[in-house]
N, C-alpha and C. Protein backbone atom coordinates (compact mmCIF):
# COMPACT_ATOMS: atom_id res chain seq x y z
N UNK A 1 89.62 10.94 107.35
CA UNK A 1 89.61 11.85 108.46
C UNK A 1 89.94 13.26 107.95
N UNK A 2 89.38 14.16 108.24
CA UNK A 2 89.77 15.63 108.16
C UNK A 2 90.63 16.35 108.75
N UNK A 3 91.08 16.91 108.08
CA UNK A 3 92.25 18.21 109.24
C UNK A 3 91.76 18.86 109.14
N UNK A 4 91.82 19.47 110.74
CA UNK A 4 91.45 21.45 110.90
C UNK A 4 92.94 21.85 110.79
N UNK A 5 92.37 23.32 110.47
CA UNK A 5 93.72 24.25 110.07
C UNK A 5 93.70 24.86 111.50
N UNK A 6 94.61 24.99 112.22
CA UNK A 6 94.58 25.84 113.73
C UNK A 6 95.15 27.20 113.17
N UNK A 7 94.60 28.55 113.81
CA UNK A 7 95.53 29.38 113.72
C UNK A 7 96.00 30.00 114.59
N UNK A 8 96.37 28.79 115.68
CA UNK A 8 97.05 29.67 117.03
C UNK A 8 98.56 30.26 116.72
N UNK A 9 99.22 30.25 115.85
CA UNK A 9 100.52 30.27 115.68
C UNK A 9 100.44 31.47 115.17
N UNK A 10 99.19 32.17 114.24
CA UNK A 10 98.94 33.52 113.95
C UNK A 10 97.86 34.18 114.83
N UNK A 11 97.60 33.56 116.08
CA UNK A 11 96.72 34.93 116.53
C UNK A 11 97.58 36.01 117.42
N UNK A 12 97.24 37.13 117.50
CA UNK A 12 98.02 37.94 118.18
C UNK A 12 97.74 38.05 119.73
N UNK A 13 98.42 37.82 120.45
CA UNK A 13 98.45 37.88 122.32
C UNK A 13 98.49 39.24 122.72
N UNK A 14 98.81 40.19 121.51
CA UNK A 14 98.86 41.12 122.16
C UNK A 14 100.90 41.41 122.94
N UNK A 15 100.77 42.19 123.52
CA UNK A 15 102.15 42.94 124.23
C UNK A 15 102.58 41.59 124.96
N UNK A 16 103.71 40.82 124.81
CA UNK A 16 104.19 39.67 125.68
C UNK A 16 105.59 40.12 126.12
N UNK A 17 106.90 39.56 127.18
CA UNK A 17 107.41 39.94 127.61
C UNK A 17 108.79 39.17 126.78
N UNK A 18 108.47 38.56 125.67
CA UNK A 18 108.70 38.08 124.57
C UNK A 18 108.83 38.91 123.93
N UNK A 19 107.92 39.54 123.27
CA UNK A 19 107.56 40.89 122.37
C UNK A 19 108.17 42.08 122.38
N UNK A 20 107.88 42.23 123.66
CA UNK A 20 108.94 43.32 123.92
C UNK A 20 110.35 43.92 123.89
N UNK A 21 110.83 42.34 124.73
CA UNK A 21 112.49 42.43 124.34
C UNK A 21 112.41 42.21 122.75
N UNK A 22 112.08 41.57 122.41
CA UNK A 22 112.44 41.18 120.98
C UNK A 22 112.09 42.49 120.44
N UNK A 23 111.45 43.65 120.34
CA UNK A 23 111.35 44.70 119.95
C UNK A 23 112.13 45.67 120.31
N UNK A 24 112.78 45.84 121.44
CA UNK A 24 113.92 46.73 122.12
C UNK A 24 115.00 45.98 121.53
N UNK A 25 114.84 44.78 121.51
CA UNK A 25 115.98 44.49 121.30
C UNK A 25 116.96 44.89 119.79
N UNK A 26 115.79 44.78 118.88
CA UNK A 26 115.82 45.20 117.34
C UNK A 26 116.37 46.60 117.41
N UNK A 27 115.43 47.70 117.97
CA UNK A 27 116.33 49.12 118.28
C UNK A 27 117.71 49.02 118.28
N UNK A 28 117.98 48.23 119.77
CA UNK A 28 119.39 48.62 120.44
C UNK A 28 120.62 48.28 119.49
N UNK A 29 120.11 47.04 118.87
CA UNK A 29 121.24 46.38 117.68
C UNK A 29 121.28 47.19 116.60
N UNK A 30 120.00 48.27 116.11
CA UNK A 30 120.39 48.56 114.69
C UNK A 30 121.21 49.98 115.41
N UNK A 31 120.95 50.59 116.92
CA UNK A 31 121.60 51.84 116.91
C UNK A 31 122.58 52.04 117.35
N UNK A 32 122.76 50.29 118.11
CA UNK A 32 124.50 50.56 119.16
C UNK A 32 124.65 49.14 118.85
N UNK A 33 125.29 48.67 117.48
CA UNK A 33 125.53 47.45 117.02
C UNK A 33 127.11 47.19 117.82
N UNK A 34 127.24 46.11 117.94
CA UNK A 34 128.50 45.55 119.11
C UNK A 34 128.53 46.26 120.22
N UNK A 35 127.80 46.40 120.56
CA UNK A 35 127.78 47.23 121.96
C UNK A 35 127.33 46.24 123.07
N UNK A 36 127.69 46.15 123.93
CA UNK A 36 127.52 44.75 125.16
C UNK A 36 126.11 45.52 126.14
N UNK A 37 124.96 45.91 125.46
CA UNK A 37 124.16 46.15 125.96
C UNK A 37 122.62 44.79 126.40
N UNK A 38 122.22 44.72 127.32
CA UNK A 38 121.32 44.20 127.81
C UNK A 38 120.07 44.47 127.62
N UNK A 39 119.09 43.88 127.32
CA UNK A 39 117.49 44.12 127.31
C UNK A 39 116.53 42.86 128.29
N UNK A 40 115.92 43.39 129.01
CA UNK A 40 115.05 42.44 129.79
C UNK A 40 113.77 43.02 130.18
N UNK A 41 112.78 42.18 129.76
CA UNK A 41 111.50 42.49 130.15
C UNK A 41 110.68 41.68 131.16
N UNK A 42 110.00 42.53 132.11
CA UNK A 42 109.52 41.15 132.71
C UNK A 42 107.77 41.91 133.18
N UNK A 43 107.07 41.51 133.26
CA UNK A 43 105.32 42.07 133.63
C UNK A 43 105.03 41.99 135.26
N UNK A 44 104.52 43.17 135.06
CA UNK A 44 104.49 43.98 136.33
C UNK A 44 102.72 44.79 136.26
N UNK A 45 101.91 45.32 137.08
CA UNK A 45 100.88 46.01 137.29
C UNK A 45 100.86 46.98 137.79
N UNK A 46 100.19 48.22 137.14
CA UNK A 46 99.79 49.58 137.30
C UNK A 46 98.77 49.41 138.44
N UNK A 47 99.39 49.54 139.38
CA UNK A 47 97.69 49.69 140.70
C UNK A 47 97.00 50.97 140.41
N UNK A 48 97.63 51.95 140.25
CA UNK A 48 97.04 53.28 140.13
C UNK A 48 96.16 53.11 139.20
N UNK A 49 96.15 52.49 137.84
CA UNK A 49 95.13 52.18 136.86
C UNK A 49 94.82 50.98 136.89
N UNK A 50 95.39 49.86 137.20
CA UNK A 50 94.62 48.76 137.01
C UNK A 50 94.56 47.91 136.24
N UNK A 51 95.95 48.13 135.66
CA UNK A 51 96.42 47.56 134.06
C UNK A 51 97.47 46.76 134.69
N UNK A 52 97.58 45.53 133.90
CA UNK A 52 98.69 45.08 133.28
C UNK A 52 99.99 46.07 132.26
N UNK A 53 100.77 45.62 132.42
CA UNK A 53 101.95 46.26 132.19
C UNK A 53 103.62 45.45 131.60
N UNK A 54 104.44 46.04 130.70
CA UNK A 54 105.66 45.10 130.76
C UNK A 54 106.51 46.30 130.73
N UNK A 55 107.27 45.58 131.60
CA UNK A 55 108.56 46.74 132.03
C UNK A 55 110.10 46.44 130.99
N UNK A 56 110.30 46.96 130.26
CA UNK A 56 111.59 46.69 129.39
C UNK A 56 112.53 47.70 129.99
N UNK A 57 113.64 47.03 130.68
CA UNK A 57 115.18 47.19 131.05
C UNK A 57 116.27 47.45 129.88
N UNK A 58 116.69 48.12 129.31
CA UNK A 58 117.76 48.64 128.40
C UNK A 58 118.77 49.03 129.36
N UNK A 59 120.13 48.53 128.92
CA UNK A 59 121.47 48.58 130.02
C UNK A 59 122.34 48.64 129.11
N UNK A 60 123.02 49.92 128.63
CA UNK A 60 124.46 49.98 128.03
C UNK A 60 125.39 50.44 128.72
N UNK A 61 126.78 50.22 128.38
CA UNK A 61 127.83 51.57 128.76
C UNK A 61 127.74 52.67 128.77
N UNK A 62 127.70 53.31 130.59
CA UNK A 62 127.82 54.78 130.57
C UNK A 62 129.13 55.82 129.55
N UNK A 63 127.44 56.45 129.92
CA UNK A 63 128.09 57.55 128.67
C UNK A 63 128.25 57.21 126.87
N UNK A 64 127.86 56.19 126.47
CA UNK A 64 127.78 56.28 125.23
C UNK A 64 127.57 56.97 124.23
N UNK A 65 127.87 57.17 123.21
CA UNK A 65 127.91 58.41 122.47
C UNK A 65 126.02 58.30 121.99
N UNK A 66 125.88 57.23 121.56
CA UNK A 66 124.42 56.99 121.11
C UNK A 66 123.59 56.46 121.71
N UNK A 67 123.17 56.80 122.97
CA UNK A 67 122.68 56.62 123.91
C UNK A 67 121.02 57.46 123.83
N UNK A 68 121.59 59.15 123.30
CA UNK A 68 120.64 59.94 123.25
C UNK A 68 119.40 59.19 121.73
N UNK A 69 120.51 59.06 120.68
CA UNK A 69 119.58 58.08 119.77
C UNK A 69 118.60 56.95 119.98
N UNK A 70 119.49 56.12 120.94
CA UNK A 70 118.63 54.77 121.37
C UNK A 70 116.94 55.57 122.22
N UNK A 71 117.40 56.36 122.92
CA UNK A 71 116.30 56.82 123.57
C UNK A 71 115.38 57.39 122.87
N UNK A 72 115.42 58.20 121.55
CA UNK A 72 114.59 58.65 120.59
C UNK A 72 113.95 57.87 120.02
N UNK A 73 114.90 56.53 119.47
CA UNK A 73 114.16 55.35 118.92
C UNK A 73 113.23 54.48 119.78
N UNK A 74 113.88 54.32 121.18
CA UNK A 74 112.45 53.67 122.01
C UNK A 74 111.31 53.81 122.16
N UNK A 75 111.45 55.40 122.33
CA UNK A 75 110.44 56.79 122.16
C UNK A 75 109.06 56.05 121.84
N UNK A 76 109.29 55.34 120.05
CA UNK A 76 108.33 55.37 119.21
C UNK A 76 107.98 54.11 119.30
N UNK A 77 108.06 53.01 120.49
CA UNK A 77 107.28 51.56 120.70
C UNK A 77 106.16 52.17 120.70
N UNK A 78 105.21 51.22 120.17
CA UNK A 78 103.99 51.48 120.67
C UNK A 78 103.44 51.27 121.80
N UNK A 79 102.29 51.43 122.57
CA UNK A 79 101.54 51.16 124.27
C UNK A 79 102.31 51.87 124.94
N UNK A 80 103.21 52.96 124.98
CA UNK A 80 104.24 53.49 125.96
C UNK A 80 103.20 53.94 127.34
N UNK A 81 103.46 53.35 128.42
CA UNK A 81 102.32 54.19 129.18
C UNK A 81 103.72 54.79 130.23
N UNK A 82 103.10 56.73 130.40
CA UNK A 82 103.56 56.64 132.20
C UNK A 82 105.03 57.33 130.79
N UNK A 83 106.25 57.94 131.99
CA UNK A 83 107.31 58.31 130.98
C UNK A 83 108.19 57.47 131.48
N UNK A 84 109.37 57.19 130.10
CA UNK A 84 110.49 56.84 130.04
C UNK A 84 111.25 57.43 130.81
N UNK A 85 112.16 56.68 131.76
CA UNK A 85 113.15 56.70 132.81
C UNK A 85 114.83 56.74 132.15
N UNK A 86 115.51 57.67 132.09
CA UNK A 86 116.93 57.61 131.10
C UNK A 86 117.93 57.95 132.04
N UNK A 87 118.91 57.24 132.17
CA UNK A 87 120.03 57.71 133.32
C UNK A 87 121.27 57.08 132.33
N UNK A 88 122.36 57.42 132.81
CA UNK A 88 123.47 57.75 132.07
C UNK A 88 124.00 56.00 131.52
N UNK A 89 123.23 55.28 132.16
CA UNK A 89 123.77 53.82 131.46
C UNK A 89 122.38 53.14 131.16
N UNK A 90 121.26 53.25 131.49
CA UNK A 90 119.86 52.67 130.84
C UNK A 90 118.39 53.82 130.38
N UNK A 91 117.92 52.58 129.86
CA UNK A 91 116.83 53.18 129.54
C UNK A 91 115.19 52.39 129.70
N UNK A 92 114.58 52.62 131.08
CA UNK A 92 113.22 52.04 131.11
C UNK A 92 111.86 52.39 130.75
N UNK A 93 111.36 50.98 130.03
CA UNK A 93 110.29 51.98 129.33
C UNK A 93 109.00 51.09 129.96
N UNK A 94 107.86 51.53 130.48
CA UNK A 94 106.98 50.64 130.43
C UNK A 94 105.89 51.33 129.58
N UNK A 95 105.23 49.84 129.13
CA UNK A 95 104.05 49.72 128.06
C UNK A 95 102.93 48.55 128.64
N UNK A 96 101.36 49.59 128.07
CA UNK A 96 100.49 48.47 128.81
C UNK A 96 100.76 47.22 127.85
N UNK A 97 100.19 45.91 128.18
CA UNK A 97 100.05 44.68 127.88
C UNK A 97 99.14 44.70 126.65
N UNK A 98 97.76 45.61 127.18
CA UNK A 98 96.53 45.65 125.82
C UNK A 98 96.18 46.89 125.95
């Protein structure tokens, strides 16, 4: 009998809500390490365009000193659609899906 090789385990899905946190999440740890901050993503739709979308939630302690950093570093996710939302304890970013 033969084996096929599958390569679902390497194809890319593209932007998942998986992906995302796991990518904010990498930021927030290398720029506010022990910091009791939160990341949550969850997918949501652009009616105005017509897109798919994932919304990533960033939640630290107000007023943090490196707060302004974390926000520079989010900056540079890729798919950023629409602007980043920054208030004195989070930071929301949405990005299309594809």
């Amino acid at each position: 009998m033969r084996t096929v090789k599958s390569n679902a385990k390497r194809q890319n899905l593209g932007l998942t809500v998986p992906v995302a946190t796991r990518q904010a999440r990498t930021i927030v740890d290398a720029v506010m390490p022990g910091v009791l901050a939160t990341v949550e993503s969850k997918l949501s739709h652009d009616l105005d365009n017509d897109m798919a979308t994932v919304v990533t939630t960033v939640t630290f302690p107000a007023g943090h000193p490196n707060a302004p950093a974390l926000f520079s570093d989010l900056s540079y996710l890729s798919n950023r659609h629409g602007d980043m939302r920054y208030a004195d304890s989070s930071i929301v970013i949405t990005r299309k899906v594809k």
